[in-house]
C-alpha atoms as a PDB file:
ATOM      1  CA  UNK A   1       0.000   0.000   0.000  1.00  0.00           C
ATOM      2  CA  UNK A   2       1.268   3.861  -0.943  1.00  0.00           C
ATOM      3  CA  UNK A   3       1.927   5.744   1.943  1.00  0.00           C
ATOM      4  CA  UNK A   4      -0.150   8.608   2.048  1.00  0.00           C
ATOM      5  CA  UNK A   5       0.592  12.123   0.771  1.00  0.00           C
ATOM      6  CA  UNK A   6       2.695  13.773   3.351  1.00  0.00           C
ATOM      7  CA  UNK A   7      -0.562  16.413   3.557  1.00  0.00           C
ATOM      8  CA  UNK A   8      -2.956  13.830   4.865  1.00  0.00           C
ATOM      9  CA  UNK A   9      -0.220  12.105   7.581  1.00  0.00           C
ATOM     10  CA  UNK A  10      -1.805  12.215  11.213  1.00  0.00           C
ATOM     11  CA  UNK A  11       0.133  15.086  12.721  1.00  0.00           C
ATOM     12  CA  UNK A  12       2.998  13.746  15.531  1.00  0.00           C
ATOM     13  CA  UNK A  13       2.294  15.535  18.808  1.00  0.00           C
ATOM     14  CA  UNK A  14       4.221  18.811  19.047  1.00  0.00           C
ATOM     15  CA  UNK A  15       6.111  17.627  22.415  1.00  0.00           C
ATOM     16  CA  UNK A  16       7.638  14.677  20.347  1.00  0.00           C
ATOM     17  CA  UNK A  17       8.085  16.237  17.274  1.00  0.00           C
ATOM     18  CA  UNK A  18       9.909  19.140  18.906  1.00  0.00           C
ATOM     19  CA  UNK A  19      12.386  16.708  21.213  1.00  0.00           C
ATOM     20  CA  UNK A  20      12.746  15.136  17.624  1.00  0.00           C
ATOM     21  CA  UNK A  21      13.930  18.080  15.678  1.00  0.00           C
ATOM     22  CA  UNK A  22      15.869  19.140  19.041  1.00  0.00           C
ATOM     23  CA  UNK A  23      17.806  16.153  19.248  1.00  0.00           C
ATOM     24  CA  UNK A  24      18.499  16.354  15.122  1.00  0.00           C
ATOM     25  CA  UNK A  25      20.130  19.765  16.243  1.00  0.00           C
ATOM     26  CA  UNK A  26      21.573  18.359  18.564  1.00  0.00           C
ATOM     27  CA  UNK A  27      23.780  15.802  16.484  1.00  0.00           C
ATOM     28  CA  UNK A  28      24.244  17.903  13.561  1.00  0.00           C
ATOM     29  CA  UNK A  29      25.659  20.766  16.113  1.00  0.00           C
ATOM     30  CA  UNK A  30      28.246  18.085  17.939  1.00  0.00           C
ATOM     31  CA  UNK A  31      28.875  16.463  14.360  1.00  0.00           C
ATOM     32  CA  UNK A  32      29.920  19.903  13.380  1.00  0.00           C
ATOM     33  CA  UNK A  33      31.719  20.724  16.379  1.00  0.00           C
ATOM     34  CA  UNK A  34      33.994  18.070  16.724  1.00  0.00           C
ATOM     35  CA  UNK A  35      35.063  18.381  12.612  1.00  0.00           C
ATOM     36  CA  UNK A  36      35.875  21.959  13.760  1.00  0.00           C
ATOM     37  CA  UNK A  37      38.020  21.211  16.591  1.00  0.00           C
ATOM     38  CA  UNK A  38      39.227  18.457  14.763  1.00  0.00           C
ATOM     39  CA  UNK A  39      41.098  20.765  11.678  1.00  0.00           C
ATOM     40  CA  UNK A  40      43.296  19.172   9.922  1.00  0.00           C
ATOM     41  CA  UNK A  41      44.721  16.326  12.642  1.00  0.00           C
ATOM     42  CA  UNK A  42      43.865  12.679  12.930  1.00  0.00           C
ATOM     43  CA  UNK A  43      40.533  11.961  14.455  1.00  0.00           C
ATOM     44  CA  UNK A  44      42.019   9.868  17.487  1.00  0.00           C
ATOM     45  CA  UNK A  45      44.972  13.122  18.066  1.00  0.00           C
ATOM     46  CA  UNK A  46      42.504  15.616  18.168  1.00  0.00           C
ATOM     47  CA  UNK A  47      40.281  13.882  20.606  1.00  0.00           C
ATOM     48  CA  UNK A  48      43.191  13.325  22.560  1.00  0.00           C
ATOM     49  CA  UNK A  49      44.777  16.683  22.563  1.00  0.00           C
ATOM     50  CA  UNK A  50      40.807  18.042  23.483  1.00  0.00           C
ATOM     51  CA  UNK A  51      40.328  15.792  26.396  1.00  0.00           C
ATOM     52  CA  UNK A  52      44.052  17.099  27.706  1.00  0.00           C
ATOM     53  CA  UNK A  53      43.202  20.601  27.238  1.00  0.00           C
ATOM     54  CA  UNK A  54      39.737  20.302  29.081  1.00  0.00           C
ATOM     55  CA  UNK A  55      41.486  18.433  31.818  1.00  0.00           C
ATOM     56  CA  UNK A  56      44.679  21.133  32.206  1.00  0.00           C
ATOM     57  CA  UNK A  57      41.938  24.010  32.340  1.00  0.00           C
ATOM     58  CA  UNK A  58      39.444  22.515  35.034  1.00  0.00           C
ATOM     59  CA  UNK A  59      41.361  24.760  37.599  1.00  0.00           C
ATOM     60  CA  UNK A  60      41.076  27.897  35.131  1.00  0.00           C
ATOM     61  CA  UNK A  61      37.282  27.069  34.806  1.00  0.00           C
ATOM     62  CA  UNK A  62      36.126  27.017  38.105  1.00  0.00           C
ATOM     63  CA  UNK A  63      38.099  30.102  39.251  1.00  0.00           C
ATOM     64  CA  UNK A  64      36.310  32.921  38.571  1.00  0.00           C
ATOM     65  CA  UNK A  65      38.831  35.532  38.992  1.00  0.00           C
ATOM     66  CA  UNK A  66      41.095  33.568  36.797  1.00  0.00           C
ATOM     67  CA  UNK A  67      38.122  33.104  34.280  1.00  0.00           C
ATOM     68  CA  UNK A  68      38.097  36.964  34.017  1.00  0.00           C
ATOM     69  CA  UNK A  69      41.610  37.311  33.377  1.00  0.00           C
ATOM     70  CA  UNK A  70      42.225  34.306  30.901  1.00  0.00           C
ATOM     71  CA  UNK A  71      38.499  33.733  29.456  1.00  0.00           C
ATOM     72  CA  UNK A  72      38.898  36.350  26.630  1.00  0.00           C
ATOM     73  CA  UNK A  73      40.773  35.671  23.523  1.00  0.00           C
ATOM     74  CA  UNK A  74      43.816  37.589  23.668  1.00  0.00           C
ATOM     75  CA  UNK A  75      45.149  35.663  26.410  1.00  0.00           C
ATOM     76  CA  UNK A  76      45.449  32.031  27.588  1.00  0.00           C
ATOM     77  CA  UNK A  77      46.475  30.744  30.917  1.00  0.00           C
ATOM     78  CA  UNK A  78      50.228  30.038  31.519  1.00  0.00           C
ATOM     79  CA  UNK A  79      51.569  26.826  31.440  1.00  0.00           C
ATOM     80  CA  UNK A  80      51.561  26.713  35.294  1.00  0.00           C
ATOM     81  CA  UNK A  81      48.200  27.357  35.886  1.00  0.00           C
ATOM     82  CA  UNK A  82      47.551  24.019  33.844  1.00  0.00           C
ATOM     83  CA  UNK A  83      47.053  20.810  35.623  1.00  0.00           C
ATOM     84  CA  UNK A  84      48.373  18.321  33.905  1.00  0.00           C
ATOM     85  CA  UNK A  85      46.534  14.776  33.076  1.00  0.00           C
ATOM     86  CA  UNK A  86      47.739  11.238  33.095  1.00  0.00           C
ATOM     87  CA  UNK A  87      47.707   9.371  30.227  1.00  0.00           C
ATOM     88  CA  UNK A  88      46.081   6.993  32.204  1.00  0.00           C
ATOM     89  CA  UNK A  89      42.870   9.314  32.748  1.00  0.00           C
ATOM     90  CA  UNK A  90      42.728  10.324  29.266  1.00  0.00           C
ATOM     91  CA  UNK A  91      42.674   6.999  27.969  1.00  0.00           C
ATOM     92  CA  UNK A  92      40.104   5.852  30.703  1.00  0.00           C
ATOM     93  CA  UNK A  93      37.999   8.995  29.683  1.00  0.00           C
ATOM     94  CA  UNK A  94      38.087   7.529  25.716  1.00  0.00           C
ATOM     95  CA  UNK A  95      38.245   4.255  26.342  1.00  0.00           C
ATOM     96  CA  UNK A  96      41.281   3.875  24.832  1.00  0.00           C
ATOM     97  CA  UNK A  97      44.107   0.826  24.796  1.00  0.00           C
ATOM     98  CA  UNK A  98      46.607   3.138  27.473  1.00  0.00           C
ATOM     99  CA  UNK A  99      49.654   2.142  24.625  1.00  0.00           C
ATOM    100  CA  UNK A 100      47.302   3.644  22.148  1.00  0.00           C
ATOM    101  CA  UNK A 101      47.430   7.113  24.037  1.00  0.00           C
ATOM    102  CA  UNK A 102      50.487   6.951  25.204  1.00  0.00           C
ATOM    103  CA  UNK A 103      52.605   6.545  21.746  1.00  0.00           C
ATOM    104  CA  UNK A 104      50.078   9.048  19.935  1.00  0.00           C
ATOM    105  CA  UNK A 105      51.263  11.733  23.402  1.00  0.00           C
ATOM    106  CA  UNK A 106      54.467  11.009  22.237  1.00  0.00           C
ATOM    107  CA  UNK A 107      54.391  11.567  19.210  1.00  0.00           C
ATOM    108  CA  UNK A 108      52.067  14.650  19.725  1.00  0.00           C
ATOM    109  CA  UNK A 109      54.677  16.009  22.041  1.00  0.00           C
ATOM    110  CA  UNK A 110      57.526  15.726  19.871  1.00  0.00           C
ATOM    111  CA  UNK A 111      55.086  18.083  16.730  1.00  0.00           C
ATOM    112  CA  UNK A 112      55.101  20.435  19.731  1.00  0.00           C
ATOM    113  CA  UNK A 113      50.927  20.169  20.506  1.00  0.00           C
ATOM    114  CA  UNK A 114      51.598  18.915  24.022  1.00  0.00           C
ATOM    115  CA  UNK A 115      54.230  18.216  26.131  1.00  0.00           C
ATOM    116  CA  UNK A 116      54.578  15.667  28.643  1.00  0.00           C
ATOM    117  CA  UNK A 117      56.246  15.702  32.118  1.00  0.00           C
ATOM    118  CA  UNK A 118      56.478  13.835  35.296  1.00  0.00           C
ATOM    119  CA  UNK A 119      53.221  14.910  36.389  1.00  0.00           C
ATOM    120  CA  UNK A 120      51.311  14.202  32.995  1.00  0.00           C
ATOM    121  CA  UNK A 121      49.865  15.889  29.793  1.00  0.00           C
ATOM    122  CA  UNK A 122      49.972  19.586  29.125  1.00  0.00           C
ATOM    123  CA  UNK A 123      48.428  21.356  26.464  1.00  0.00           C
ATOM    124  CA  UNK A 124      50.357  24.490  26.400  1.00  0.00           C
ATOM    125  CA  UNK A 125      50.230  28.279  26.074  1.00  0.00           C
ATOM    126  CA  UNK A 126      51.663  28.411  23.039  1.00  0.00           C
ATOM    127  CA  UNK A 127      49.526  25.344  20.886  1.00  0.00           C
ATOM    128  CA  UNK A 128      46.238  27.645  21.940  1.00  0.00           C
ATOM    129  CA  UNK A 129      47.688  31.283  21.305  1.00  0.00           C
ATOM    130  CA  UNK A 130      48.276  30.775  17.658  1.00  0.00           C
ATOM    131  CA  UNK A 131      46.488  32.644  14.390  1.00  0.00           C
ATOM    132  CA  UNK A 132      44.977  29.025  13.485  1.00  0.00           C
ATOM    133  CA  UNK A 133      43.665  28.454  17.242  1.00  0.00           C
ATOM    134  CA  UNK A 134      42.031  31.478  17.396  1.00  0.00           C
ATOM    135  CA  UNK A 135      39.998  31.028  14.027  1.00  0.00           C
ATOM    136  CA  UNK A 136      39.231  27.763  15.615  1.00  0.00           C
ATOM    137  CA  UNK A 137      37.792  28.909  18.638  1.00  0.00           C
ATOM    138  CA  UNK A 138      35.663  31.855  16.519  1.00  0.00           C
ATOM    139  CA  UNK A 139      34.453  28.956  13.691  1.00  0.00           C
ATOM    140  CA  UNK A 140      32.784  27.408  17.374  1.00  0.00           C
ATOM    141  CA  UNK A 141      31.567  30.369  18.035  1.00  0.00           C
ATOM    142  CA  UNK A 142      29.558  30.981  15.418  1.00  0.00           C
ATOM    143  CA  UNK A 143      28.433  27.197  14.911  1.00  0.00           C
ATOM    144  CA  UNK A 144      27.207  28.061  18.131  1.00  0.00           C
ATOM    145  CA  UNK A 145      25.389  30.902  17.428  1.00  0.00           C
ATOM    146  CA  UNK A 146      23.807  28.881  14.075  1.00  0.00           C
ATOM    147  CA  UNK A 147      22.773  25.844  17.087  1.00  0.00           C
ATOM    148  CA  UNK A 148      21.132  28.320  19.011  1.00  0.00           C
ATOM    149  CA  UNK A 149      19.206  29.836  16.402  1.00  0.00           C
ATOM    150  CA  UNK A 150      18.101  25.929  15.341  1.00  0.00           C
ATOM    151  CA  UNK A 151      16.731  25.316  18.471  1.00  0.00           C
ATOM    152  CA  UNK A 152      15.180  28.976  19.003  1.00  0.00           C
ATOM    153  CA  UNK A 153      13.151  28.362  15.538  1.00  0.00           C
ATOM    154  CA  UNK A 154      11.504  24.923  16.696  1.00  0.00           C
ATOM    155  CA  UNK A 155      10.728  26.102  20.281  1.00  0.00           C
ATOM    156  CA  UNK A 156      13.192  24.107  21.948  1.00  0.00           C
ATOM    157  CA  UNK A 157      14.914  27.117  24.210  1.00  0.00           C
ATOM    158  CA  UNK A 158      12.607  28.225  27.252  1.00  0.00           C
ATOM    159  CA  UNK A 159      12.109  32.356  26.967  1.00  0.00           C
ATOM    160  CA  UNK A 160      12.154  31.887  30.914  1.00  0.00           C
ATOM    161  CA  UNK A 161      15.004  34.638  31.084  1.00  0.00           C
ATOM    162  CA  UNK A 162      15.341  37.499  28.693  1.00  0.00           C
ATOM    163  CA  UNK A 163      18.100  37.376  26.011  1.00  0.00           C
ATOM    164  CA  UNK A 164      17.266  40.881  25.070  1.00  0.00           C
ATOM    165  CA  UNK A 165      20.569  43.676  24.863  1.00  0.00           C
ATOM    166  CA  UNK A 166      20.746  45.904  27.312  1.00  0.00           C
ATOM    167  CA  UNK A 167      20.505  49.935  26.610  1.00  0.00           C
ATOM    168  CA  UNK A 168      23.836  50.997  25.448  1.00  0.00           C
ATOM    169  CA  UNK A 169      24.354  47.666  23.101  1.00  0.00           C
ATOM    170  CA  UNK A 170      26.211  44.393  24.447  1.00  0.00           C
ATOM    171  CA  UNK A 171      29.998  43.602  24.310  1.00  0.00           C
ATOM    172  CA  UNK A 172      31.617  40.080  22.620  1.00  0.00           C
ATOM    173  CA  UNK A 173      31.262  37.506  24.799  1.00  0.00           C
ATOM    174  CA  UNK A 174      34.989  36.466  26.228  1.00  0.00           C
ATOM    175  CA  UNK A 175      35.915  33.603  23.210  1.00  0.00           C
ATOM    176  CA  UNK A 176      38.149  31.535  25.440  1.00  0.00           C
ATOM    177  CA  UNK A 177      35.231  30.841  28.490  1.00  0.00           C
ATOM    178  CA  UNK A 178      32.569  30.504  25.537  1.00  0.00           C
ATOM    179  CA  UNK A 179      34.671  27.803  24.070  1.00  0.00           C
ATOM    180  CA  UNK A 180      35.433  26.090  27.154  1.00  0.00           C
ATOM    181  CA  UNK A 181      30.988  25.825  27.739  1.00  0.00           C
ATOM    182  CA  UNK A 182      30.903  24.494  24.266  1.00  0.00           C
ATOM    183  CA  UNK A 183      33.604  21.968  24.574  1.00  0.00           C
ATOM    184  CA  UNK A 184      31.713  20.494  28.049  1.00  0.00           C
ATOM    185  CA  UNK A 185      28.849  20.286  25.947  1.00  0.00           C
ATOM    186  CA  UNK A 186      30.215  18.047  23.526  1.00  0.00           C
ATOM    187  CA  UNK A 187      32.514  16.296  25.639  1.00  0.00           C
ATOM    188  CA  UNK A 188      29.320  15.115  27.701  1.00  0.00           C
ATOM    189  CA  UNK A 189      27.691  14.064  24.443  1.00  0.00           C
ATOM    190  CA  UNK A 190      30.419  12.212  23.374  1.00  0.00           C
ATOM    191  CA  UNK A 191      30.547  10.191  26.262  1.00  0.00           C
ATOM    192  CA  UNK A 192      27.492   9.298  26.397  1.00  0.00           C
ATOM    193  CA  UNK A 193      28.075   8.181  22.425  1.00  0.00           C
ATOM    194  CA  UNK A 194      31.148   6.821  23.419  1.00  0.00           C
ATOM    195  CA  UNK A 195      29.591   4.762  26.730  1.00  0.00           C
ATOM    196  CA  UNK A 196      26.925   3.617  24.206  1.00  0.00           C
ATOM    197  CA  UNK A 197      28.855   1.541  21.641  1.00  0.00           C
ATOM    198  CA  UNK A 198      32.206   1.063  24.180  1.00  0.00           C
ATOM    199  CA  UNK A 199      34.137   2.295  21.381  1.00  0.00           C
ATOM    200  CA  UNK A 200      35.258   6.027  20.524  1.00  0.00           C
ATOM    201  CA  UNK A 201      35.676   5.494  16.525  1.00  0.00           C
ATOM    202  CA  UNK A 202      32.724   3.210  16.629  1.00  0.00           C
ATOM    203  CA  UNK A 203      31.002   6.134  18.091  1.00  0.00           C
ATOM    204  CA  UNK A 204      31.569   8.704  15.635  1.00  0.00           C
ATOM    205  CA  UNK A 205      30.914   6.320  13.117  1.00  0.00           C
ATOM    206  CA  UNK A 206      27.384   5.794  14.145  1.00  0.00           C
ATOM    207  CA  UNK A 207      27.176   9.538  14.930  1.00  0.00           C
ATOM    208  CA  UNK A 208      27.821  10.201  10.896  1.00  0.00           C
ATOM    209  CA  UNK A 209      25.056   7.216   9.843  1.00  0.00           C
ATOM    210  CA  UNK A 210      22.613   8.559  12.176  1.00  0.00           C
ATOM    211  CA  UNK A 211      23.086  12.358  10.683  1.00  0.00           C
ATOM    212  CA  UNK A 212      23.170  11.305   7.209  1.00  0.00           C
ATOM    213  CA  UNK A 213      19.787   9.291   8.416  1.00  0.00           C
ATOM    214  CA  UNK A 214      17.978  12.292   9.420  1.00  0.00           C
ATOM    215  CA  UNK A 215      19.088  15.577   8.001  1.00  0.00           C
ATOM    216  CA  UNK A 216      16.930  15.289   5.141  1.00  0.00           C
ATOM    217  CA  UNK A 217      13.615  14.069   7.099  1.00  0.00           C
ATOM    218  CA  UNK A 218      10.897  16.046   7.510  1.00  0.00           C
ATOM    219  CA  UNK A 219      10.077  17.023  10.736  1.00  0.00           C
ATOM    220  CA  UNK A 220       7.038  15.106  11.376  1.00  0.00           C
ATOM    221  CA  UNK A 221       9.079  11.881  10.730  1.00  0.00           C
ATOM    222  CA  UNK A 222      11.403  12.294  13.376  1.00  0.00           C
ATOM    223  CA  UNK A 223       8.728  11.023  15.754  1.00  0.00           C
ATOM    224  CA  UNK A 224       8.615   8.203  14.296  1.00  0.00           C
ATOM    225  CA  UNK A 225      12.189   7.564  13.233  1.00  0.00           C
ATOM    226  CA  UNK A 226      12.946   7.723  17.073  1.00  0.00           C
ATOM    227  CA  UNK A 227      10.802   5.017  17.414  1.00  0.00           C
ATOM    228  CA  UNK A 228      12.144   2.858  14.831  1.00  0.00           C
ATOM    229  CA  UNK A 229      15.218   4.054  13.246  1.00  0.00           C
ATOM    230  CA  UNK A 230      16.364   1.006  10.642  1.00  0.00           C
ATOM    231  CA  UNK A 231      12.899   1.712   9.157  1.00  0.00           C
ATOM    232  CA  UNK A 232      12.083   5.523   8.764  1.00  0.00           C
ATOM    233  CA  UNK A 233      16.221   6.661   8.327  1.00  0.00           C
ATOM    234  CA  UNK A 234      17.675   7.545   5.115  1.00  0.00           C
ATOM    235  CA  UNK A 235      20.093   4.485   4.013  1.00  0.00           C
ATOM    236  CA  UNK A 236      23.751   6.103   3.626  1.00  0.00           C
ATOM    237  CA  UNK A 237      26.448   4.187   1.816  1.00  0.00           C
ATOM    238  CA  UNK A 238      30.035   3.811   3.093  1.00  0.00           C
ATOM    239  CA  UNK A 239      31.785   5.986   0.392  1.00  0.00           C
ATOM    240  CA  UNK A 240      29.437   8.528   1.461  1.00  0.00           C
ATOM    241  CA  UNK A 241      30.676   8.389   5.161  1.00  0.00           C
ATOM    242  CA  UNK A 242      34.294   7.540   4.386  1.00  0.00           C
ATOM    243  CA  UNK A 243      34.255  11.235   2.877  1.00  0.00           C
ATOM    244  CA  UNK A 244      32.515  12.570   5.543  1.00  0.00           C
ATOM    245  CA  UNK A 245      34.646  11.028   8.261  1.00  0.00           C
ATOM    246  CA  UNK A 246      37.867  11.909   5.870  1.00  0.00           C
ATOM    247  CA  UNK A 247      38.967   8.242   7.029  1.00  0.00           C
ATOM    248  CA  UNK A 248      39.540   5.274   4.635  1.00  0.00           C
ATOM    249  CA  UNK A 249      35.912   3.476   3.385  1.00  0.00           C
ATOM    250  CA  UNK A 250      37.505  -0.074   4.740  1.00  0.00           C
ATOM    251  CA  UNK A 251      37.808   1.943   8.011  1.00  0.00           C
ATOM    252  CA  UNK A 252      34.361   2.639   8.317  1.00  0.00           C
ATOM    253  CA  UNK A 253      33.171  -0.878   6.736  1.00  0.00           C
ATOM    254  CA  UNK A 254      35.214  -2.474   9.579  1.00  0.00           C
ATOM    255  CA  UNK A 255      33.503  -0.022  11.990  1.00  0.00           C
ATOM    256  CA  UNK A 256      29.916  -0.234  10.671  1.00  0.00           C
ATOM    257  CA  UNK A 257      30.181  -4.374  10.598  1.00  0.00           C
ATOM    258  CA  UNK A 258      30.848  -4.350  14.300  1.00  0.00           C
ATOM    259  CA  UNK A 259      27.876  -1.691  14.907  1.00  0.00           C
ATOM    260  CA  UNK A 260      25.887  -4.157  13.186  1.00  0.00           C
ATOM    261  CA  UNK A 261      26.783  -6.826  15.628  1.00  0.00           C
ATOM    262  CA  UNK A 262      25.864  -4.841  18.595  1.00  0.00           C
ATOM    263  CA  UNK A 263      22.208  -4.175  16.952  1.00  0.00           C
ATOM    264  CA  UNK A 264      23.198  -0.285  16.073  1.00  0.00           C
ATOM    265  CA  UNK A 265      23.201  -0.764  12.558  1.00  0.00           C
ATOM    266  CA  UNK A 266      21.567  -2.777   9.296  1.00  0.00           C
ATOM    267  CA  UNK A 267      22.925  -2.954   6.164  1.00  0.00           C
ATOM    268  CA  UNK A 268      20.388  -2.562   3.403  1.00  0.00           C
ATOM    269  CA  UNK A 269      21.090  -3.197  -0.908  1.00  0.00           C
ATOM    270  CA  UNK A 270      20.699   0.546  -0.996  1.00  0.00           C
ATOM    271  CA  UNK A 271      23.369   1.501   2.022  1.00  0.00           C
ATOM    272  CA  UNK A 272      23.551   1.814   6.040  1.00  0.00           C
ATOM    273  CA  UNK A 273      20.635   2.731   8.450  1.00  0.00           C
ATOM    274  CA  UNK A 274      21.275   3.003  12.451  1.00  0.00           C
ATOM    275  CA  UNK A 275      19.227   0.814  14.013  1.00  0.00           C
ATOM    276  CA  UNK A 276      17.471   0.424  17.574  1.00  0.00           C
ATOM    277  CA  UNK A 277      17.928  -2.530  19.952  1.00  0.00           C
ATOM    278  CA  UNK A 278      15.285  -3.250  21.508  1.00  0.00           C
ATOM    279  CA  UNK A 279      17.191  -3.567  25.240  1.00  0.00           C
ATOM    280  CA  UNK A 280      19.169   0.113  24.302  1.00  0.00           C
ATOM    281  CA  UNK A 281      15.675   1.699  23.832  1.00  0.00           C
ATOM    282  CA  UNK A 282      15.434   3.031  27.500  1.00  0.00           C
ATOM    283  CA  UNK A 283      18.948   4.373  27.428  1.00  0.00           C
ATOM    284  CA  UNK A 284      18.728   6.213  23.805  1.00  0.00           C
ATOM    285  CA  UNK A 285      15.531   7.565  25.880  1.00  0.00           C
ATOM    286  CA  UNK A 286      17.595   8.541  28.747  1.00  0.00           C
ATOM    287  CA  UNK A 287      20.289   9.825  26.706  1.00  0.00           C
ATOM    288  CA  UNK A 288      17.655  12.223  24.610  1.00  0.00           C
ATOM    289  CA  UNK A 289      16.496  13.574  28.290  1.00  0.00           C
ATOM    290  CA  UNK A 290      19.759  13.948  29.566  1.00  0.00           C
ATOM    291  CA  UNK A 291      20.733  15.777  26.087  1.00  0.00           C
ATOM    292  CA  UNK A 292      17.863  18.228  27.104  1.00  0.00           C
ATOM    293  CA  UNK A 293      19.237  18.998  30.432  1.00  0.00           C
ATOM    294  CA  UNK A 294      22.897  19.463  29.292  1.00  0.00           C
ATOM    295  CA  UNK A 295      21.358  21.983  26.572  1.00  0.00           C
ATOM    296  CA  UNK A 296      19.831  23.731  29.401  1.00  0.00           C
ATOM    297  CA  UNK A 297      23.108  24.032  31.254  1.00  0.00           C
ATOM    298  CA  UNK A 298      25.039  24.758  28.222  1.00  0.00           C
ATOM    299  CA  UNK A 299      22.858  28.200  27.360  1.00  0.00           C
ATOM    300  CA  UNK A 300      21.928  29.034  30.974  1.00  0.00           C
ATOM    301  CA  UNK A 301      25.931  29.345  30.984  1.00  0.00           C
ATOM    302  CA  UNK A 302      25.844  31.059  27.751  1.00  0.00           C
ATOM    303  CA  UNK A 303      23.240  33.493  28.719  1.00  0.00           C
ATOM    304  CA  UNK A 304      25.830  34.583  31.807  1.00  0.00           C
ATOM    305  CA  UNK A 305      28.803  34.735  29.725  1.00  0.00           C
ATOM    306  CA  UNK A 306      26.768  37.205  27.663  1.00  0.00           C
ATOM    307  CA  UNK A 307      26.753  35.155  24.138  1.00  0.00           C
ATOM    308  CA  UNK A 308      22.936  35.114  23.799  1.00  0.00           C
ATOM    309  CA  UNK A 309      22.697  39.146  24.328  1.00  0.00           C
ATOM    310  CA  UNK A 310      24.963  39.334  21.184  1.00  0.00           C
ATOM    311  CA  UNK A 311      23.248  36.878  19.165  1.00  0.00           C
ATOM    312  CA  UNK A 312      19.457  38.173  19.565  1.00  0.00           C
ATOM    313  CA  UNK A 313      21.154  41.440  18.857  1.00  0.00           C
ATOM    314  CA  UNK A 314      22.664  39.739  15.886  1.00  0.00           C
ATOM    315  CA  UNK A 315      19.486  38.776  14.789  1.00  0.00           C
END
């Protein structure tokens, strides 16, 4: 039987078609995020070198006074105001083989991105003060600014607290602190990915299949895809996701066949399609809830560091 014109569908109820399109954001936004942190390094380094760098600045973050000084882009924290990391931690945090870590640290060190010392990894001054960092940290920015837009046009922020400028116009938000709200953002949301398949490539794997899923569906889909994914998703092919990952296609294929093991995945004549099983179904629920919350925290942060102000004025 023809489905019936999209016109004459039963309408999904707003609440789920709005966590729907919110969690789409969602995806797309961390998708986006991590290719722009990722630049032109290997997938595993750059994941690496951002777990480091979150760890040295936890000190700088929950200072205040040093989050005035060192929040704003001109400056970054000196070296000794960055507590190091083990390569133990980092590799527990990415559930990665430690000898993995450890020889890609090395090697990291010795291109001058980190350096390593008695007391662990260090990120320093000098790999975050550069021309190409700083373009980095303004391409989050305005991804950023684009998410927040997203989820303003389906309903998905709560006006609770007024994002209006004040008289007298609004000043740039300090880059540095921004970036470090938007890196615990996707951090969180890639461990939950990462906690989910017990693999960190096998995670961003199925993080590409699910986008290239649903970034064409229509919104009242999305309902519906969440329910069953392997039957409403749009089947991707593994050239397409090779290119998208910018790793090699047997990579992926190797990656994709063990999804497809756990129950994440089905292969189809026509390509790839993320799948649903059935005993992951209360934690992809709990995950989409927990998403909601950490969305909350992320632009309630935001909204203090004085980001939202500029983007309403923005328009």
């Amino acid at each position: 039987m023809l489905d019936p014109p999209a016109t004459s569908r039963p309408s999904a109820p707003a609440p789920a078609r709005r966590l729907g399109e919110e969690v789409r954001a969602s995806l797309i936004y961390v998708r986006d995020t991590i290719e722009i942190t990722r630049g032109d390094h290997d997938l595993l380094d750059a994941w690496i070198l951002t777990a480091a760098l979150d760890a040295n600045m936890s000190t700088v973050m929950r200072d205040p006074a040093l989050m005035a000084v060192y929040g704003g882009a001109a400056e970054s924290a000196p070296d000794e105001l960055r507590r190091p990391v083990s390569v133990n931690a980092i590799a527990q945090s990415l559930v990665l083989p430690f000898e993995t870590v450890r020889r890609r640290v090395l090697r990291l060190a010795r291109e001058g991105l980190c350096v390593v010392g008695p007391q662990g990894v260090v990120v320093p001054n000098g790999a975050v003060t550069t021309s190409a960092y700083s373009a980095q940290m303004q391409a989050r920015s305005d991804r950023a600014r684009r998410f927040h837009h997203d989820l303003k046009a389906i309903g998905a922020l709560a006006a609770d607290e007024p994002t209006e400028p004040a008289e007298g116009g609004v000043e740039a938000p300090p880059l540095r602190a921004l970036n470090w709200a938007l890196s615990e953002y996707v951090l969180r949301a890639c461990n939950d990915l990462i906690a989910l398949t017990g693999a960190l490539i096998a995670s961003r794997v199925l993080l590409e299949l699910v986008v290239a899923n649903i970034e064409a569906l229509e919104a009242e889909d999305l309902p519906a895809w969440a329910r069953d994914p392997a039957a409403t998703g749009q089947a991707a092919r593994t050239a397409g996701l090779a290119r998208s990952l910018r790793v090699p296609p047997e990579t992926v294929r190797r990656h994709l066949n063990g999804l497809e093991v756990q129950g994440f995945c089905l292969r189809r004549a026509n390509g790839w399609v993320a799948a649903a099983p059935p005993d992951a179904l209360p934690r992809l629920a709990a995950m989409a809830q927990a998403n909601h919350a950490n969305l909350k925290r992320l632009f309630t942060r935001l909204r203090q560091l004085g980001a939202l102000a500029v983007w309403e004025a923005e328009g």
